[in-house]
Protein backbone atom coordinates (compact mmCIF):
# COMPACT_ATOMS: atom_id res chain seq x y z
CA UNK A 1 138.51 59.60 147.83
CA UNK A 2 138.23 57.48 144.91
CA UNK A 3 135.28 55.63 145.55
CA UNK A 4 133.71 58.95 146.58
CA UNK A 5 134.67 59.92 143.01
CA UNK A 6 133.26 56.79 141.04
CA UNK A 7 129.72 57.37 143.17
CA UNK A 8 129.24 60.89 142.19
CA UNK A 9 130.67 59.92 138.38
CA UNK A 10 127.96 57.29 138.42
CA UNK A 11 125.51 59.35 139.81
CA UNK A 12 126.37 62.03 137.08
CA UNK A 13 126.00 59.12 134.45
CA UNK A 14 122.79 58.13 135.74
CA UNK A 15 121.36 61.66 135.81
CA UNK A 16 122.69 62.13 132.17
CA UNK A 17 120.83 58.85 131.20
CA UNK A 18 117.54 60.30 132.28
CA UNK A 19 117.98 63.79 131.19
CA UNK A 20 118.74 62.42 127.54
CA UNK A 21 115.89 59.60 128.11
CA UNK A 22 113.46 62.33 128.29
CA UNK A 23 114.67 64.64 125.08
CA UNK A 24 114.41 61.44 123.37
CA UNK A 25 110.80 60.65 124.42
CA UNK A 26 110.62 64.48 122.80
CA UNK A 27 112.34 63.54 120.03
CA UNK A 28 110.34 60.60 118.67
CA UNK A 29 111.98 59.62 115.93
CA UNK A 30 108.83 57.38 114.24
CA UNK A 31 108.45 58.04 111.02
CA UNK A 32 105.14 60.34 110.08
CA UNK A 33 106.23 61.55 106.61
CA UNK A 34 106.89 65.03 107.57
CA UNK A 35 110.38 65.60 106.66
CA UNK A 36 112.54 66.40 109.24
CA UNK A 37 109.49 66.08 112.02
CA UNK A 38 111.96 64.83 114.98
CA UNK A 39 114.03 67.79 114.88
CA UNK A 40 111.24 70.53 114.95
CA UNK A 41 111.66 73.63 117.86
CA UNK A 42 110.00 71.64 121.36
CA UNK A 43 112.61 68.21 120.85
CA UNK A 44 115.65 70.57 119.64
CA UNK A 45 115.10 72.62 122.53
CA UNK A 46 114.42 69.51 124.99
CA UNK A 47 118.43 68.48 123.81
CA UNK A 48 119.81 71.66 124.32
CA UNK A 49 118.21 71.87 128.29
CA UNK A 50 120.15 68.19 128.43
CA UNK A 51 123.43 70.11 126.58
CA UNK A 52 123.26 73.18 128.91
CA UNK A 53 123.10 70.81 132.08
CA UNK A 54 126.77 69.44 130.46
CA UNK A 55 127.93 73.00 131.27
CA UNK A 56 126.64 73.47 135.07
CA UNK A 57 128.56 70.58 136.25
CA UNK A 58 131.32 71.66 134.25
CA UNK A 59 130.65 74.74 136.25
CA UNK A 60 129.86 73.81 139.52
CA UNK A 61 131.53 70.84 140.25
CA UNK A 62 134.27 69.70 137.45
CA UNK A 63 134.82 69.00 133.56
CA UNK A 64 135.19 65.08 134.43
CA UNK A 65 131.59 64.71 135.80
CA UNK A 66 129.97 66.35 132.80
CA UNK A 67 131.79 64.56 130.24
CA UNK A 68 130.44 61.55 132.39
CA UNK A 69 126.42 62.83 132.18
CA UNK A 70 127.32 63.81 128.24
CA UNK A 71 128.52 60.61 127.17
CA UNK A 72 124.87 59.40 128.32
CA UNK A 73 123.72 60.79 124.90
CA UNK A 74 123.06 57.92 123.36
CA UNK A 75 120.23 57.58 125.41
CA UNK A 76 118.22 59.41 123.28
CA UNK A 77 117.82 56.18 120.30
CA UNK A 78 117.73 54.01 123.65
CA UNK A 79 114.68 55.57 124.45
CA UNK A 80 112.83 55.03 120.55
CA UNK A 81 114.62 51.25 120.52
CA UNK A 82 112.91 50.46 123.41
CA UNK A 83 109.79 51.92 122.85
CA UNK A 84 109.28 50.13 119.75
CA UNK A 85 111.66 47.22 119.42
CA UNK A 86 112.39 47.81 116.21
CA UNK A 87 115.14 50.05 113.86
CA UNK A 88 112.31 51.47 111.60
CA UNK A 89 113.45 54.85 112.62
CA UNK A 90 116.68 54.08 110.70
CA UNK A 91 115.35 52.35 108.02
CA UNK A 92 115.82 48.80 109.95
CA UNK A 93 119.45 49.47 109.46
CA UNK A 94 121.77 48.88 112.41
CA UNK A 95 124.71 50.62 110.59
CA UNK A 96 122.96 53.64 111.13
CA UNK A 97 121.76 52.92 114.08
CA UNK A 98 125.34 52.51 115.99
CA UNK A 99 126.07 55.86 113.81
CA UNK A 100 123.40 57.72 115.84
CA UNK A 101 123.81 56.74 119.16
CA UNK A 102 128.14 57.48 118.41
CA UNK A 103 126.72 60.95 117.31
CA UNK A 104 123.79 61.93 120.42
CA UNK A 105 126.70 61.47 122.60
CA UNK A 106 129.67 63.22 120.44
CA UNK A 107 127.10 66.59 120.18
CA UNK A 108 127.11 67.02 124.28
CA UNK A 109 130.42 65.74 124.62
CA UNK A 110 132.00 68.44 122.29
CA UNK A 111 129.60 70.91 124.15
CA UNK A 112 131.34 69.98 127.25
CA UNK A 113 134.83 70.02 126.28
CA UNK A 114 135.00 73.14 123.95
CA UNK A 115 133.54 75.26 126.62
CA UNK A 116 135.31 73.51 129.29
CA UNK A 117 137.95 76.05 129.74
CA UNK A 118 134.94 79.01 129.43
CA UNK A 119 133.31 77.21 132.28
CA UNK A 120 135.97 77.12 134.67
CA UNK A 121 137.72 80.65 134.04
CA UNK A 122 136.41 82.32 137.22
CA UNK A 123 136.74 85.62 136.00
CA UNK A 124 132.94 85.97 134.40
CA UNK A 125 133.18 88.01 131.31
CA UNK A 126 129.86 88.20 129.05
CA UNK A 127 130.67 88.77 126.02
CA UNK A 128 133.86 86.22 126.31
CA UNK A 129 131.22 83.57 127.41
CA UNK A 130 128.76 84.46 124.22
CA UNK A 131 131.18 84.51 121.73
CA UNK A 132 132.71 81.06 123.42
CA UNK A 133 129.05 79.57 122.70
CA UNK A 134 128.33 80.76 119.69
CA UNK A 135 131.32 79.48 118.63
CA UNK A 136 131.01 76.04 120.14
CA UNK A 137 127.04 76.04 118.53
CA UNK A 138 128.54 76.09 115.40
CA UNK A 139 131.55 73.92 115.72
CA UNK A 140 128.78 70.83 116.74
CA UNK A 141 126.00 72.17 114.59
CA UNK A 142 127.58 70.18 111.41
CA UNK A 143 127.15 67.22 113.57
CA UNK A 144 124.21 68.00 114.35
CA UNK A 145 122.31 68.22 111.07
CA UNK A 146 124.81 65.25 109.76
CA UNK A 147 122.47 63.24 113.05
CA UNK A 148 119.36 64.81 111.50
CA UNK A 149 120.16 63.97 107.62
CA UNK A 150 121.20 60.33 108.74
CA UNK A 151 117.70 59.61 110.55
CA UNK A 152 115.10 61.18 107.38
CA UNK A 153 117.39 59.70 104.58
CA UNK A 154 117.59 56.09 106.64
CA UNK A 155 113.80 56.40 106.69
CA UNK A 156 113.70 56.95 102.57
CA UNK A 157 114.57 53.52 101.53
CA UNK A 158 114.95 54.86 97.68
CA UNK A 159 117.60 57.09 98.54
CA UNK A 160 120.53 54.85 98.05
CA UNK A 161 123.06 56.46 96.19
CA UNK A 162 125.24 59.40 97.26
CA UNK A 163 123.97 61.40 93.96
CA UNK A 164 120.05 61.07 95.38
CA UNK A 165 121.38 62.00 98.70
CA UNK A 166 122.85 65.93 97.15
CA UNK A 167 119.64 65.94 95.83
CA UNK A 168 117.45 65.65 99.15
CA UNK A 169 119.51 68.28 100.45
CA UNK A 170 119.24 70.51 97.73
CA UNK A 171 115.12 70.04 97.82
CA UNK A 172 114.74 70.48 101.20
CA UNK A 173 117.94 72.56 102.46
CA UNK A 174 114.92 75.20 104.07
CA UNK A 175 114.18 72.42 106.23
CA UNK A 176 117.96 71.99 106.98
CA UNK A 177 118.26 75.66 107.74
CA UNK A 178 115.31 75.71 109.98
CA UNK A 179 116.21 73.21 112.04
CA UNK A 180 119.86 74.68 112.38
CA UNK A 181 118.19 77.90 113.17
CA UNK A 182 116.29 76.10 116.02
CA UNK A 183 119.26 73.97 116.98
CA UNK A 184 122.14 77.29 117.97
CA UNK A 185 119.13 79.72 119.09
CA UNK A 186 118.02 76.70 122.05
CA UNK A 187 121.80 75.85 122.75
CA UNK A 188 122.87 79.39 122.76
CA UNK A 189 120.00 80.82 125.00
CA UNK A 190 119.94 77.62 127.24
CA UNK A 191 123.82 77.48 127.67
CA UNK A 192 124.04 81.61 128.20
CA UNK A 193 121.58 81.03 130.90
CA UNK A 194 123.39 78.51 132.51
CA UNK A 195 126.64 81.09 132.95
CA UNK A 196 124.35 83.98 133.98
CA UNK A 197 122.27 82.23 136.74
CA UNK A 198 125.60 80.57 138.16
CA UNK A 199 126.86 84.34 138.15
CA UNK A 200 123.96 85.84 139.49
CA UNK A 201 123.77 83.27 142.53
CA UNK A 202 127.37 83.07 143.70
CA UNK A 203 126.96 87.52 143.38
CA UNK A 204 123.75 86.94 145.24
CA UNK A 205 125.05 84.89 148.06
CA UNK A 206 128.38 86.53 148.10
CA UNK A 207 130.59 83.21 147.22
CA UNK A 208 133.68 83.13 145.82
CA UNK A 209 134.67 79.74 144.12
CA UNK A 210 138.13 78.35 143.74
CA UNK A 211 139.75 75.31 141.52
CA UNK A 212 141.36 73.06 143.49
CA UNK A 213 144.51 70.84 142.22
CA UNK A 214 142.42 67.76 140.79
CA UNK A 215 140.57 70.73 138.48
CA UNK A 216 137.57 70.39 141.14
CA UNK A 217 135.49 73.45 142.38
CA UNK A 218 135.39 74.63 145.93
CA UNK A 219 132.69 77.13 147.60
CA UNK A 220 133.77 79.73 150.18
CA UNK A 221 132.18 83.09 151.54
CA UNK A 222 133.43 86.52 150.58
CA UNK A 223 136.34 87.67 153.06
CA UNK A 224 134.34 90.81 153.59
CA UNK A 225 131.62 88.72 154.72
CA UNK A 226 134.23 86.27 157.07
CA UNK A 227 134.88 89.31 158.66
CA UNK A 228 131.53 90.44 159.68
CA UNK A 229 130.82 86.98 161.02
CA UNK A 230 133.81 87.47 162.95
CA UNK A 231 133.01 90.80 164.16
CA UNK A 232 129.74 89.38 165.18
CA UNK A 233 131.00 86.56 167.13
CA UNK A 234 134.93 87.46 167.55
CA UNK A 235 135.46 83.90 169.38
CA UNK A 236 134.70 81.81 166.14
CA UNK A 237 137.73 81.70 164.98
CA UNK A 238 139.44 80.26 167.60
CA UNK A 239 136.52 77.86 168.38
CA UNK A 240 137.15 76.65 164.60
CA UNK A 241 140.88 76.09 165.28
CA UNK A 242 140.42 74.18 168.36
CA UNK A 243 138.14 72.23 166.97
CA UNK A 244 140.61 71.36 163.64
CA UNK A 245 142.81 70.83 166.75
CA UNK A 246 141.00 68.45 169.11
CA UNK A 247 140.02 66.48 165.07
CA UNK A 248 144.12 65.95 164.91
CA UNK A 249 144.50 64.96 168.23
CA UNK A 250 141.84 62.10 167.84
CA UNK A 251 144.18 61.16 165.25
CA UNK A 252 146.95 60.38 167.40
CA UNK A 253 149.14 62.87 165.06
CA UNK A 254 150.38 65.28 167.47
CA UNK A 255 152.74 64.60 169.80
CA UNK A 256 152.90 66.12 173.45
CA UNK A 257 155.29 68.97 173.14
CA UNK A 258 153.25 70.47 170.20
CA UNK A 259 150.09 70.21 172.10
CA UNK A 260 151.68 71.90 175.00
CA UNK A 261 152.56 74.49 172.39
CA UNK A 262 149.07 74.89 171.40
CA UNK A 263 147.31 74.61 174.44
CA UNK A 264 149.36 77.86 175.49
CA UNK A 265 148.43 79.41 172.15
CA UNK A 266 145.04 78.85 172.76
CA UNK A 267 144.66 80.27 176.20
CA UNK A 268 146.90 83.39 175.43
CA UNK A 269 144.77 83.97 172.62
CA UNK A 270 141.43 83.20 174.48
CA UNK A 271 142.84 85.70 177.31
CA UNK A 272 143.17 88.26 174.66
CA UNK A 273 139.78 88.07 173.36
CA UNK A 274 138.02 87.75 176.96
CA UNK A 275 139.80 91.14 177.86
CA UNK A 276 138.08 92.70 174.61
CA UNK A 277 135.10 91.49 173.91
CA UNK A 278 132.24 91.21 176.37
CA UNK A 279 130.13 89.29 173.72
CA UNK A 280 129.74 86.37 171.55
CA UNK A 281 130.59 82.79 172.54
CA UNK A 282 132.92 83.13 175.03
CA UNK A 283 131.47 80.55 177.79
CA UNK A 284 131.66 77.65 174.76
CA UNK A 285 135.27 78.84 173.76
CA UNK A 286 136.20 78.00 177.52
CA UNK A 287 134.26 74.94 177.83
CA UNK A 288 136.20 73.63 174.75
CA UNK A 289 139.39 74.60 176.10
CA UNK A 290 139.06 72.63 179.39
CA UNK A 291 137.49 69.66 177.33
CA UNK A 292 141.11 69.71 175.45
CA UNK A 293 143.11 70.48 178.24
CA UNK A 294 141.64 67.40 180.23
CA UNK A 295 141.95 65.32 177.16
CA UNK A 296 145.53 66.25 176.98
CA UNK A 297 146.52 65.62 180.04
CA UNK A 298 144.79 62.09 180.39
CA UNK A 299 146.65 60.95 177.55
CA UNK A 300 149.97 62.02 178.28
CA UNK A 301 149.86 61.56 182.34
């Protein structure tokens, strides 16, 4: 099981690594002497597709993989380091530049745990999941623009002193509000779609999910559906149990009195059905019965 785990965690991580890789070829973080051109609507948005992807595998699989493809946020100055092989994006300062790769991972990672518990609740309740976003938008929206502020005033080499730094934000706190504006409308609408569309398709398909005891998520059809399939074919069951059967048995874990125990189960039971129902798979039911019954008593003779 474990090394099962660490491949799908590094799979996750790898998959995070790209998805960032790309919002940070959005991002471009060269200087043009716009202020605050890195963090217009298209790149914001790009970073909150990555963010909302946290919350599906949070969803769909566990908490522990998406914390795995969140933590790849960093990937995002990766990308503009190695595109130009220099810090010029941060002012050529690499103070700032191990301060924005700690913060393009902390943003997705705080998306992943504060709506952690949200994502795994299985009882789906809108305006619960809405008010749990907006919530978490603002919560990592101050380190959001704190990213943003550290990238323009890095590239403004005559801002050194905390005094000149108030005033920047006081001359250009429209541009801070736009870009907050454009940073909770993407992660709201991107992460709300994320909880809908999971909602939709399990509704859809009629699947219920369940948490198992390591916190992961397990699939299953409706009962109501279960028992159609098994009014359709009313010898599946048993057919599944004999096979779960003949798996233990392979095992060496049963001993001879208990298969002697099931054995008569199964053919009082298949009895039963064959007096009942004139249809479904009845001659495969038999065939796996005498399969098992000869692979019983070879072993034991």
């Amino acid at each position: 099981m474990l090394p099962n785990r660490a491949i799908k965690f590094a799979a996750y991580m790898f998959l995070g690594f790209s998805a960032y890789w790309v919002a940070g070829a959005a991002t471009n973080l060269t200087p043009t002497g716009i202020i605050f051109d890195s963090f217009q609507f298209l790149p914001t948005a790009i970073f909150a597709m990555a963010n909302a992807i946290v919350i599906l595998i949070a969803i769909v699989d566990s908490p522990r993989y998406g914390y795995g493809f969140a933590g790849m946020g960093f990937a995002i100055m990766v990308y503009n380091v190695a595109r130009t092989w220099n810090l010029d994006y941060v002012g050529g300062k690499p103070d700032m530049l191990l301060l924005t790769i700690v913060l393009c991972s902390l943003i997705p990672l705080l998306w992943g745990y504060l709506l952690s518990g949200t994502a795994r609740n299985l009882r789906f309740s809108a305006v619960n999941r809405f008010y749990a976003t907006l919530k978490t938008g603002f919560l990592t929206l101050s380190v959001f623009v704190i990213l943003a502020l550290t990238v323009e005033i890095s590239q403004h080499p005559n801002i050194d002193k905390l005094g000149e730094v108030y005033v920047f934000i006081s001359m250009f706190s429209g541009d801070i509000l736009q870009i907050c504006w454009y940073y909770l409308l993407s992660n709201v609408v991107f992460v709300m779609t994320v909880f809908f569309a999971d909602h939709l398709v399990l509704n859809a398909f009629d699947i219920e999910k369940e948490m198992t005891e390591d916190g992961e998520v397990v699939y299953q059809r409706s009962i109501a559906e279960a028992e159609e399939e098994e009014e359709k074919n009313p010898y599946g069951p048993i057919i599944k149990e004999m096979n779960n059967f003949q798996s233990e048995f392979k095992k060496g874990k049963l001993n001879r009195l208990t298969c002697v125990q099931k054995l008569g189960k199964f053919r009082s039971e298949l009895d039963l059905l064959v007096s009942k129902y004139d249809y479904g798979s009845k001659n495969d039911a038999e065939k796996l019965l005498h399969k098992i019954e000869r692979n019983v008593e070879f072993t034991f003779k």
